[in-house]
C-alpha atoms as a PDB file:
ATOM      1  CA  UNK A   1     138.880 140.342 165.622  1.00  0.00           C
ATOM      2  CA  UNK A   2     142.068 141.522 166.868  1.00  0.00           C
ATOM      3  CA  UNK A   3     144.264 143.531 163.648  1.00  0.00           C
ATOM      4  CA  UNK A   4     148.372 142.859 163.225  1.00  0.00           C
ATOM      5  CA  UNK A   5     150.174 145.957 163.433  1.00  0.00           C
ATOM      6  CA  UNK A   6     150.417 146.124 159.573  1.00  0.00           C
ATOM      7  CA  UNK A   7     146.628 145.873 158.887  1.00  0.00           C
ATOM      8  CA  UNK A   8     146.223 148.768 160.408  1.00  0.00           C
ATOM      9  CA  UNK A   9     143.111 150.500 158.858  1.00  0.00           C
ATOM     10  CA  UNK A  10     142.027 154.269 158.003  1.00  0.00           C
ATOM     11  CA  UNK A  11     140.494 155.673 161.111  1.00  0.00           C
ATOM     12  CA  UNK A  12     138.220 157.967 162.312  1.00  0.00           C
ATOM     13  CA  UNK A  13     139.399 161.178 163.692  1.00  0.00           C
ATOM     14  CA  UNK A  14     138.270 159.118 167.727  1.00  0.00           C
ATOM     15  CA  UNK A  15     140.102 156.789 166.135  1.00  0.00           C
ATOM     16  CA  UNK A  16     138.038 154.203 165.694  1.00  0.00           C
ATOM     17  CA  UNK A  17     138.478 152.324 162.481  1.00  0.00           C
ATOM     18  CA  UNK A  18     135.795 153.135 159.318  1.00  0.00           C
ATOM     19  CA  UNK A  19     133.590 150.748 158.849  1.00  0.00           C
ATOM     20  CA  UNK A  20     131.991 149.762 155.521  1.00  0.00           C
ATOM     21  CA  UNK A  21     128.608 148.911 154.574  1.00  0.00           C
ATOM     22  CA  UNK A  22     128.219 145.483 153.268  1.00  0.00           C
ATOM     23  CA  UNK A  23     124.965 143.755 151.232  1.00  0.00           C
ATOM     24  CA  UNK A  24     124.753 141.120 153.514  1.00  0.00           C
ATOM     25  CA  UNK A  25     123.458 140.843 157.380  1.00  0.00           C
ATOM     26  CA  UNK A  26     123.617 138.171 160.107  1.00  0.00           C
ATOM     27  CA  UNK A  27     121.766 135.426 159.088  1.00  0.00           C
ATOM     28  CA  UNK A  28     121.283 135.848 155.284  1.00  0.00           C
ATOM     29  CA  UNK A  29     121.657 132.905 152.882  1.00  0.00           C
ATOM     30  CA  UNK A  30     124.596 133.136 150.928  1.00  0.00           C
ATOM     31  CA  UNK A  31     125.783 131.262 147.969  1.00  0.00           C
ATOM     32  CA  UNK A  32     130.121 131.488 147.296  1.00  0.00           C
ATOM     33  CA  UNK A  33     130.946 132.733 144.098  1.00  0.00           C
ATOM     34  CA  UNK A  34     134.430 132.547 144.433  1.00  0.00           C
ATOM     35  CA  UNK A  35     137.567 130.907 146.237  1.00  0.00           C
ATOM     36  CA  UNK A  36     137.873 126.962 147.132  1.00  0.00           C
ATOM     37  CA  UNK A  37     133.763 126.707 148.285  1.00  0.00           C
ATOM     38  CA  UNK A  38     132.692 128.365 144.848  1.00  0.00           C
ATOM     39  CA  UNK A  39     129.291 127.230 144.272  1.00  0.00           C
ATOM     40  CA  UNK A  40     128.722 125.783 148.264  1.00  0.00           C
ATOM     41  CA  UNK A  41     125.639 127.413 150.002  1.00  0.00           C
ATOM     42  CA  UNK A  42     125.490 128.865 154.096  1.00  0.00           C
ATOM     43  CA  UNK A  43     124.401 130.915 156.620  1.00  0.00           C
ATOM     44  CA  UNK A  44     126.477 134.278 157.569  1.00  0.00           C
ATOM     45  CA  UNK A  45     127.395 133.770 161.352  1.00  0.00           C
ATOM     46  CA  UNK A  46     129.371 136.541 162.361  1.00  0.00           C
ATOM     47  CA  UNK A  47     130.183 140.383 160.242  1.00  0.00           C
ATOM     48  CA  UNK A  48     133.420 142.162 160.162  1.00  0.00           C
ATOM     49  CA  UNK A  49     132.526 145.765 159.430  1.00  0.00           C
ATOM     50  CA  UNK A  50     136.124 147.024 159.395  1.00  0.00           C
ATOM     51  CA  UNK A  51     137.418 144.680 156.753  1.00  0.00           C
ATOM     52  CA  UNK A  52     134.024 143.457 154.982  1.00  0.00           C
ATOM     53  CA  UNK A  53     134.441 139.883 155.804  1.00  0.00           C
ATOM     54  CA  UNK A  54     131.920 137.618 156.870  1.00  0.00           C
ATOM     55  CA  UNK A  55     131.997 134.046 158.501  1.00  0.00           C
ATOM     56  CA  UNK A  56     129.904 131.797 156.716  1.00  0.00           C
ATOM     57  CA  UNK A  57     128.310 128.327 158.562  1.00  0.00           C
ATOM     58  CA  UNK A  58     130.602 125.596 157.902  1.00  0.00           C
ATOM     59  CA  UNK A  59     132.850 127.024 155.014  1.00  0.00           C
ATOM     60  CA  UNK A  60     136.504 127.481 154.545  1.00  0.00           C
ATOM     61  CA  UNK A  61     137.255 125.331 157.341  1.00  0.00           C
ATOM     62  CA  UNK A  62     140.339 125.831 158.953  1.00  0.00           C
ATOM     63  CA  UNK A  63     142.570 123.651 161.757  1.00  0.00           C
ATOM     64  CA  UNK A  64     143.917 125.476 164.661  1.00  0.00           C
ATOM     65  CA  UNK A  65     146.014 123.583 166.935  1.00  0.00           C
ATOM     66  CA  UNK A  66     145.588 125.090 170.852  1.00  0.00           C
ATOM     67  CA  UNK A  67     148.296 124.669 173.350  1.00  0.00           C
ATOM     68  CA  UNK A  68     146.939 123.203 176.776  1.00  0.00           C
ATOM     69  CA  UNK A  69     145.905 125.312 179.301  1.00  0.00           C
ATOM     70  CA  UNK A  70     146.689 123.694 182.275  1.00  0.00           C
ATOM     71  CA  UNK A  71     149.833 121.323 182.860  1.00  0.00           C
ATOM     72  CA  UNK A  72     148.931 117.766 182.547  1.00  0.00           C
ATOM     73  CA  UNK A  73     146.074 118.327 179.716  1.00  0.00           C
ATOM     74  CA  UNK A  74     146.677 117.485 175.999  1.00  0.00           C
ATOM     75  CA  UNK A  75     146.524 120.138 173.186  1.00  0.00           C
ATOM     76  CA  UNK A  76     143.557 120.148 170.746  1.00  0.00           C
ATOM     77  CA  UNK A  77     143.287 120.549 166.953  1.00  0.00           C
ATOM     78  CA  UNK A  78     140.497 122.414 166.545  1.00  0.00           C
ATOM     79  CA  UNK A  79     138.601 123.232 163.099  1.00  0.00           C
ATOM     80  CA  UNK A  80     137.277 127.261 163.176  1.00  0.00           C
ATOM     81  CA  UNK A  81     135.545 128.802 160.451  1.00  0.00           C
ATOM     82  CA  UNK A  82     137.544 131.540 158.830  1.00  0.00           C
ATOM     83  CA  UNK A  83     136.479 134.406 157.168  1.00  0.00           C
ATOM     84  CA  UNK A  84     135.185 135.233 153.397  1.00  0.00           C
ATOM     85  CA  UNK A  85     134.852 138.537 151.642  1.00  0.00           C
ATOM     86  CA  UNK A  86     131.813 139.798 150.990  1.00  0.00           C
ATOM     87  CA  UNK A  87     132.244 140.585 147.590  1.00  0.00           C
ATOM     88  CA  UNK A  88     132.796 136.725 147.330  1.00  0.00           C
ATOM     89  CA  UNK A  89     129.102 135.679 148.658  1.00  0.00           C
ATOM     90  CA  UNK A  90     125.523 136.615 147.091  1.00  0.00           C
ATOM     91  CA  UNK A  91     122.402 136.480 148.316  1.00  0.00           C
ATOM     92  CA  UNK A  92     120.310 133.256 147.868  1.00  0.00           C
ATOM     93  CA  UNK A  93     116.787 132.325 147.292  1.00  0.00           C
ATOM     94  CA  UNK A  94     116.012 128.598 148.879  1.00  0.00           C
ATOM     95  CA  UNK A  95     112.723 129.022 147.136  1.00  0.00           C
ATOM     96  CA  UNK A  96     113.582 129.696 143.494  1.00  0.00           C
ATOM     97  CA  UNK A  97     117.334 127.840 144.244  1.00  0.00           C
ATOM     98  CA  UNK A  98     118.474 131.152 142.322  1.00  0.00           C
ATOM     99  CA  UNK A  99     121.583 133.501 143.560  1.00  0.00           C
ATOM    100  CA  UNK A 100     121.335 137.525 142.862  1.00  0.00           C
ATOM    101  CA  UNK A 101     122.295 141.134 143.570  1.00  0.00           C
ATOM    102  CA  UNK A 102     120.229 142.495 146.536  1.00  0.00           C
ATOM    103  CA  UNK A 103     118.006 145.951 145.878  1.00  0.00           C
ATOM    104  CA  UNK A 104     116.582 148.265 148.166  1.00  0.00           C
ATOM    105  CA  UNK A 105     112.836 149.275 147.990  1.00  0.00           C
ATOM    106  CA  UNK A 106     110.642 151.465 150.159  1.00  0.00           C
ATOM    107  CA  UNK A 107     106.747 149.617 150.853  1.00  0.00           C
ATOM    108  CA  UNK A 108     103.846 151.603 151.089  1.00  0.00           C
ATOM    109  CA  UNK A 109     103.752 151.722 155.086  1.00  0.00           C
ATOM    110  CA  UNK A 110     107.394 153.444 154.807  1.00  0.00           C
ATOM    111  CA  UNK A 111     109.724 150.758 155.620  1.00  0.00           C
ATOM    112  CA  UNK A 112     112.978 150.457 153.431  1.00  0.00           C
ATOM    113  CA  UNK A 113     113.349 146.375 152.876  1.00  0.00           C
ATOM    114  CA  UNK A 114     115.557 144.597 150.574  1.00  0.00           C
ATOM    115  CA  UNK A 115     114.961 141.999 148.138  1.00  0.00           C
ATOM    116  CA  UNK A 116     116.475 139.588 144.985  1.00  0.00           C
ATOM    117  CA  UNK A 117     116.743 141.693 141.708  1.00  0.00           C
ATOM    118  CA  UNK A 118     116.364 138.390 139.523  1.00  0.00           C
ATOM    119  CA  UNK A 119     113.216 137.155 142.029  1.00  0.00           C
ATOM    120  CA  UNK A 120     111.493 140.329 143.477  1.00  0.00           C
ATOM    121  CA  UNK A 121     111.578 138.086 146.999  1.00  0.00           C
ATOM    122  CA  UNK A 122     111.845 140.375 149.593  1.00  0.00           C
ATOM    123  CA  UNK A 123     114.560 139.226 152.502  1.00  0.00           C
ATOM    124  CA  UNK A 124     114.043 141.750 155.041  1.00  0.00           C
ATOM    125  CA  UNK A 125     111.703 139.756 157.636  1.00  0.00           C
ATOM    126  CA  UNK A 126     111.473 141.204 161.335  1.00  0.00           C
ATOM    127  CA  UNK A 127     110.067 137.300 162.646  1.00  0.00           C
ATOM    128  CA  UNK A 128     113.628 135.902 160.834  1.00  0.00           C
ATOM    129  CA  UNK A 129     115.548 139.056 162.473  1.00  0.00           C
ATOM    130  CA  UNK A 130     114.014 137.734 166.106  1.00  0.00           C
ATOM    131  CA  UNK A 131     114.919 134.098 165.006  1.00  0.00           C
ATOM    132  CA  UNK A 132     118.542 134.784 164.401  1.00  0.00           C
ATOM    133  CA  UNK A 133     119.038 136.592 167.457  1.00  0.00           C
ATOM    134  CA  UNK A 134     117.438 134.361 169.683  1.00  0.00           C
ATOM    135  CA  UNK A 135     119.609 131.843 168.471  1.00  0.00           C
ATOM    136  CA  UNK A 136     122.535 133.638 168.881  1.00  0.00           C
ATOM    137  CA  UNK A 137     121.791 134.814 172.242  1.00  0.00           C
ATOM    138  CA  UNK A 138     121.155 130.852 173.356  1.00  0.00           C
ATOM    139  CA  UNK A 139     124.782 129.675 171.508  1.00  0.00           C
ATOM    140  CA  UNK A 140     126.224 132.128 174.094  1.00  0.00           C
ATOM    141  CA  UNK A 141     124.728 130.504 177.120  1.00  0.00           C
ATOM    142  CA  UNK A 142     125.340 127.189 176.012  1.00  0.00           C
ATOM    143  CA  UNK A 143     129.018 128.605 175.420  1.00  0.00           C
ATOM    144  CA  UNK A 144     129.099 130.165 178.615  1.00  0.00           C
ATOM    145  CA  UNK A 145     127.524 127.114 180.769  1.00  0.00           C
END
């Protein structure tokens, strides 16, 4: 995501911009907590570090209208998905249909995973890392093809 000349943020002395930590990853269930989707629940589909915003699966719709690209061809109205804050999602629990504030625990065999402070459900699941992933990689072909 390309930034206007007056978003400009604090940089790095190689002048790359700082990026901040956020709760959330790609492909954690989020419920909205605030804004027009309050209350609607999704899947984060793309992070933006620099500006802790995250894209959310099928929320805050937005129309863009794209000029042709070759003379003769129509234009398009096109619906993207813009971004959300991430201090305007939490973490969600399809199990226990509960939202909460994600914690960070170390298990016995040394591995740092996080989990739901009001559930104890740990989200942190390598097989759901490789699922989210895979998917992502076979959007791209299919975008690419």
């Amino acid at each position: 995501m390309r930034l206007k000349r007056w978003e400009r943020k604090e940089c790095k002395p190689n002048s790359l911009p700082v990026l901040q930590k956020m709760h959330v990853r790609l492909g954690d269930t989020v419920k909205v907590i605030a804004g027009n989707e309050k209350g609607k629940i999704g899947e984060i589909i793309r992070l933006f570090k620099h500006n802790s915003t995250v894209i959310v699966k099928d929320m805050n719709i937005k129309t863009k209208h794209v000029k042709p690209k070759e003379q003769g061809e129509p234009g398009q109205i096109v619906k993207v998905e813009g971004p959300i804050h991430s201090s305007n999602v939490m973490l969600y629990s399809k199990e226990k249909e509960v939202h909460s504030r994600v914690g960070h625990k170390i298990l016995e065999d040394g591995s740092r995973v996080r989990y739901l402070v009001k559930t104890g459900e740990i989200i942190d699941n390598k097989d759901d890392w490789k699922r989210v992933t895979k998917e992502k990689k076979q959007e791209l072909e299919k975008v690419e093809a």
